[in-house]
N, C-alpha and C. Protein backbone atom coordinates (compact mmCIF):
# COMPACT_ATOMS: atom_id res chain seq x y z
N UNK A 1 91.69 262.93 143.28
CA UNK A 1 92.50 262.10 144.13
C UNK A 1 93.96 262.27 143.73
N UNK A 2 94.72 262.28 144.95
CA UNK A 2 96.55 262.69 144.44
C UNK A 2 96.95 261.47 144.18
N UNK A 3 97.27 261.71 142.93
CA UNK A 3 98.33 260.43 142.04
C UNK A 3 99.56 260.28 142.14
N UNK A 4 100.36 258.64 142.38
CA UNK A 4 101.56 258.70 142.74
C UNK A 4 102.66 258.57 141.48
N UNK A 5 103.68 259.55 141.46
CA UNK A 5 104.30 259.74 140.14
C UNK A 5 105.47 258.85 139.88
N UNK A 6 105.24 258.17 139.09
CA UNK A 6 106.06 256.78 138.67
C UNK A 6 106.83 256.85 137.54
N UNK A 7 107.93 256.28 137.51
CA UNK A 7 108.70 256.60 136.15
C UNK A 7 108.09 255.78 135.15
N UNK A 8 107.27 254.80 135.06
CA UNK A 8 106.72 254.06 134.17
C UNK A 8 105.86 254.82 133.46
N UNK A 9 105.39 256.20 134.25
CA UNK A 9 104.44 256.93 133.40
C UNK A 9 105.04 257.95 132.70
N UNK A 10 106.39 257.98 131.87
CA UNK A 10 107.30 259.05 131.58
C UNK A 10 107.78 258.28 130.31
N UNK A 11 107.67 259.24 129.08
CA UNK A 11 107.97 258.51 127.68
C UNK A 11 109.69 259.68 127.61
N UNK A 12 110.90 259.24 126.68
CA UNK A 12 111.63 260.02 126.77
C UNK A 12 111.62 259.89 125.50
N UNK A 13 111.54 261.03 124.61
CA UNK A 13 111.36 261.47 123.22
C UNK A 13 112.82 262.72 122.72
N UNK A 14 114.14 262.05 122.58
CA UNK A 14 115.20 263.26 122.15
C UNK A 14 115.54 263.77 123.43
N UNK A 15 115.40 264.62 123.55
CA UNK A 15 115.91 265.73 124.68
C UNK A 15 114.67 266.05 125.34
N UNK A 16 113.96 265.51 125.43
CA UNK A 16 112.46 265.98 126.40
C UNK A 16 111.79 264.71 126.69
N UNK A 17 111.18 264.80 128.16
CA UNK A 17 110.62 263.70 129.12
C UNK A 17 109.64 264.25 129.08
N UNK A 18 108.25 263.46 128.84
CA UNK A 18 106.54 263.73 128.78
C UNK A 18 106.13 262.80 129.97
N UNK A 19 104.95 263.07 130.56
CA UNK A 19 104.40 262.54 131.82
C UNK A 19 103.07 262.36 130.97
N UNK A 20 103.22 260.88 130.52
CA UNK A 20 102.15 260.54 129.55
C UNK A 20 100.70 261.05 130.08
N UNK A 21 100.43 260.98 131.67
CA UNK A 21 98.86 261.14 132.04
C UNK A 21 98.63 262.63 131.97
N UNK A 22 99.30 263.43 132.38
CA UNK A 22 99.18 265.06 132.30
C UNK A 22 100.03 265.47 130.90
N UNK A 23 100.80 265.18 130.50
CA UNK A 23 100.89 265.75 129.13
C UNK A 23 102.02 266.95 129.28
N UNK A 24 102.77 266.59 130.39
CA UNK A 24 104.06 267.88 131.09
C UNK A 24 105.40 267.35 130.93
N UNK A 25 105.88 268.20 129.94
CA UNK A 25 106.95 268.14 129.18
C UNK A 25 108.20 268.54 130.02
N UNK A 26 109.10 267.72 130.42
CA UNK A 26 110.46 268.92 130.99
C UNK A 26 111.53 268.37 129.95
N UNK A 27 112.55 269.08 130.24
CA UNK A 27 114.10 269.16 129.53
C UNK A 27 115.18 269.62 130.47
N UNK A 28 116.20 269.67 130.16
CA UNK A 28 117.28 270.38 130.76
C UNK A 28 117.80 271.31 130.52
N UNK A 29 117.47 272.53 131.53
CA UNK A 29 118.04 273.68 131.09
C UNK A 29 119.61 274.25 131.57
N UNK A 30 119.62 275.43 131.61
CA UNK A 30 120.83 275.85 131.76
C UNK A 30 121.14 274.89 133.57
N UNK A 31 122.51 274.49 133.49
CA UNK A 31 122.83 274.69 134.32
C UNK A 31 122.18 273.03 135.24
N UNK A 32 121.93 272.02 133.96
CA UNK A 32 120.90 270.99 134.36
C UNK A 32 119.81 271.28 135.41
N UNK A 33 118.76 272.28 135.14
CA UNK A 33 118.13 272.69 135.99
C UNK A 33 116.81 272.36 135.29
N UNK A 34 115.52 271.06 135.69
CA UNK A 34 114.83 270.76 134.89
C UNK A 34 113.65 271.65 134.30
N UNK A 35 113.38 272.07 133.22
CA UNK A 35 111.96 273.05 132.75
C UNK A 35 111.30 272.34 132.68
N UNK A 36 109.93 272.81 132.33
CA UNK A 36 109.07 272.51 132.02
C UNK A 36 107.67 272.84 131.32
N UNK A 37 106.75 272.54 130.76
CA UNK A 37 105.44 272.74 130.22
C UNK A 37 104.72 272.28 131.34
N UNK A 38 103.87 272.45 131.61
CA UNK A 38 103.32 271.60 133.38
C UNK A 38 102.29 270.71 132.61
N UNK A 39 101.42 270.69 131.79
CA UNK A 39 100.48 270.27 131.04
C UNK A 39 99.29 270.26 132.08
N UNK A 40 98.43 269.34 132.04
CA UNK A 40 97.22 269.13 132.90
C UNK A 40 97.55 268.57 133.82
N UNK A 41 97.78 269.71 135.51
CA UNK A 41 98.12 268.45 136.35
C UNK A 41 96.87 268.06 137.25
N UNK A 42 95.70 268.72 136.49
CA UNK A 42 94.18 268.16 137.34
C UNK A 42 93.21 267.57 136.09
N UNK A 43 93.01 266.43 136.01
CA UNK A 43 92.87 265.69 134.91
C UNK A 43 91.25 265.60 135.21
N UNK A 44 90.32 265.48 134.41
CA UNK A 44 88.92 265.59 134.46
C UNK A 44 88.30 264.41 135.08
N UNK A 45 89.40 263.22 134.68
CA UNK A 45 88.57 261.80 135.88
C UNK A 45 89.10 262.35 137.18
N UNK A 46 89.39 263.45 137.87
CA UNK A 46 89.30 263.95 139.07
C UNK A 46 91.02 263.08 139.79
N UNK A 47 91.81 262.73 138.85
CA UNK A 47 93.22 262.30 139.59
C UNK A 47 94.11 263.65 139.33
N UNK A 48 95.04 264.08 140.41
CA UNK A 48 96.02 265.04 140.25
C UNK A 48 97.54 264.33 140.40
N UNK A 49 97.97 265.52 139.99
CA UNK A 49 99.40 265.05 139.93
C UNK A 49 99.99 266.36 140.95
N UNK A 50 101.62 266.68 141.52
CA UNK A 50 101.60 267.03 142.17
C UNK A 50 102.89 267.70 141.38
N UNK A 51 103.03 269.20 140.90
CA UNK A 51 104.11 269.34 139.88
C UNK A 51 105.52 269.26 140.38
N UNK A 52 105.75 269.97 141.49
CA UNK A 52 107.18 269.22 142.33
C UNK A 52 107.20 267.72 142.25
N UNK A 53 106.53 266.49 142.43
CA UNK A 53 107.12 265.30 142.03
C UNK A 53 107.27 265.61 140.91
N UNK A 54 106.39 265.31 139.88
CA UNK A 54 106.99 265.42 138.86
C UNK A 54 108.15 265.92 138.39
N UNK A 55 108.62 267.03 138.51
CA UNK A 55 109.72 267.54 138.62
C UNK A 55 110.93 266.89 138.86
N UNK A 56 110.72 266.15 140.45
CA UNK A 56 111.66 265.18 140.91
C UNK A 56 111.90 263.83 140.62
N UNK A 57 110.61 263.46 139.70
CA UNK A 57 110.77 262.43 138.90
C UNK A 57 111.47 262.17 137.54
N UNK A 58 111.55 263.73 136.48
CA UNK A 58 111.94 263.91 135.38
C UNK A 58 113.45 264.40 135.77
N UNK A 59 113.87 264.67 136.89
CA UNK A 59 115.26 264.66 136.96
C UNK A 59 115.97 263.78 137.28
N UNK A 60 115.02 262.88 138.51
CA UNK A 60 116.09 261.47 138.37
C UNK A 60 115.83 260.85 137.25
N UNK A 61 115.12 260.42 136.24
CA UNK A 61 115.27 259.86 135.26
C UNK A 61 116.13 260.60 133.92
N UNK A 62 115.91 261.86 134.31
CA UNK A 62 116.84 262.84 133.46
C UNK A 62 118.55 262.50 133.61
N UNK A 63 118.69 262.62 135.03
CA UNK A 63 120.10 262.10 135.59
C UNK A 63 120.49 260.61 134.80
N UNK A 64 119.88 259.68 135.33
CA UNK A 64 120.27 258.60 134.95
C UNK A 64 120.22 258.04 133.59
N UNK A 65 119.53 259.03 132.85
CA UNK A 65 120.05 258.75 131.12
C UNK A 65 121.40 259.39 130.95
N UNK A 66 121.41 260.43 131.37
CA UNK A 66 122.77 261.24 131.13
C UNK A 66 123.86 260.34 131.63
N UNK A 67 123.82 259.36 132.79
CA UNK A 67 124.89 259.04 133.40
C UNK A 67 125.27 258.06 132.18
N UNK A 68 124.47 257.28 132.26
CA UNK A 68 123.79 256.10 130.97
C UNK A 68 124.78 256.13 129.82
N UNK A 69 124.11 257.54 129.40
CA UNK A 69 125.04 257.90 128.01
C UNK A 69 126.52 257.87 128.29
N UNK A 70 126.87 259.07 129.11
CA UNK A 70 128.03 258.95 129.48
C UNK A 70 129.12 257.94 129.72
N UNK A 71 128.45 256.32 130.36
CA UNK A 71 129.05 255.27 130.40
C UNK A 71 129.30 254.53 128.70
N UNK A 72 128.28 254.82 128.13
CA UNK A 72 128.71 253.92 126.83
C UNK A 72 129.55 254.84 125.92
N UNK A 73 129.19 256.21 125.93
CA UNK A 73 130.14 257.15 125.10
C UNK A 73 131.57 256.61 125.23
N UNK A 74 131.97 256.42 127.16
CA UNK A 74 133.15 256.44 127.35
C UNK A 74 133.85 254.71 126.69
N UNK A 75 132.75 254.09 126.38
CA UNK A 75 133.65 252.88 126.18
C UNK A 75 133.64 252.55 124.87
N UNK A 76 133.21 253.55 123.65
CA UNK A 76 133.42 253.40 122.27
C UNK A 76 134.58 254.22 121.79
């Protein structure tokens, strides 16, 4: 069954975002262009994930740490 990809299911560890249920690692590469490990995106209790969301999930949350940072950097 296709699973809907939620940022609640995304741990951010340093410089890399994990998709706790599949186990798919991205980062930012050149050029903020997101990579990735894809991990398991067909999980054995028969739920999938869909690797373009994902994708589009680890960059808006990718984005909005960066912006994040950026705001408190600028005010220390």
């Amino acid at each position: 069954m296709h699973m809907k990809v939620m940022k609640e299911q995304f741990v951010l560890d340093g410089d890399k975002l994990t998709h706790m249920p599949t186990g798919a690692t991205f980062w930012l590469g050149d050029k903020d262009v997101v990579a990735c490990e894809q991990g398991r995106l067909n999980l054995d209790t028969g739920d999938d994930y869909d690797l373009d969301e994902l994708r589009e999930e680890a960059w808006r949350i990718m984005a909005a740490e960066r912006k994040a940072s950026k705001i408190t950097d600028s005010q220390t």
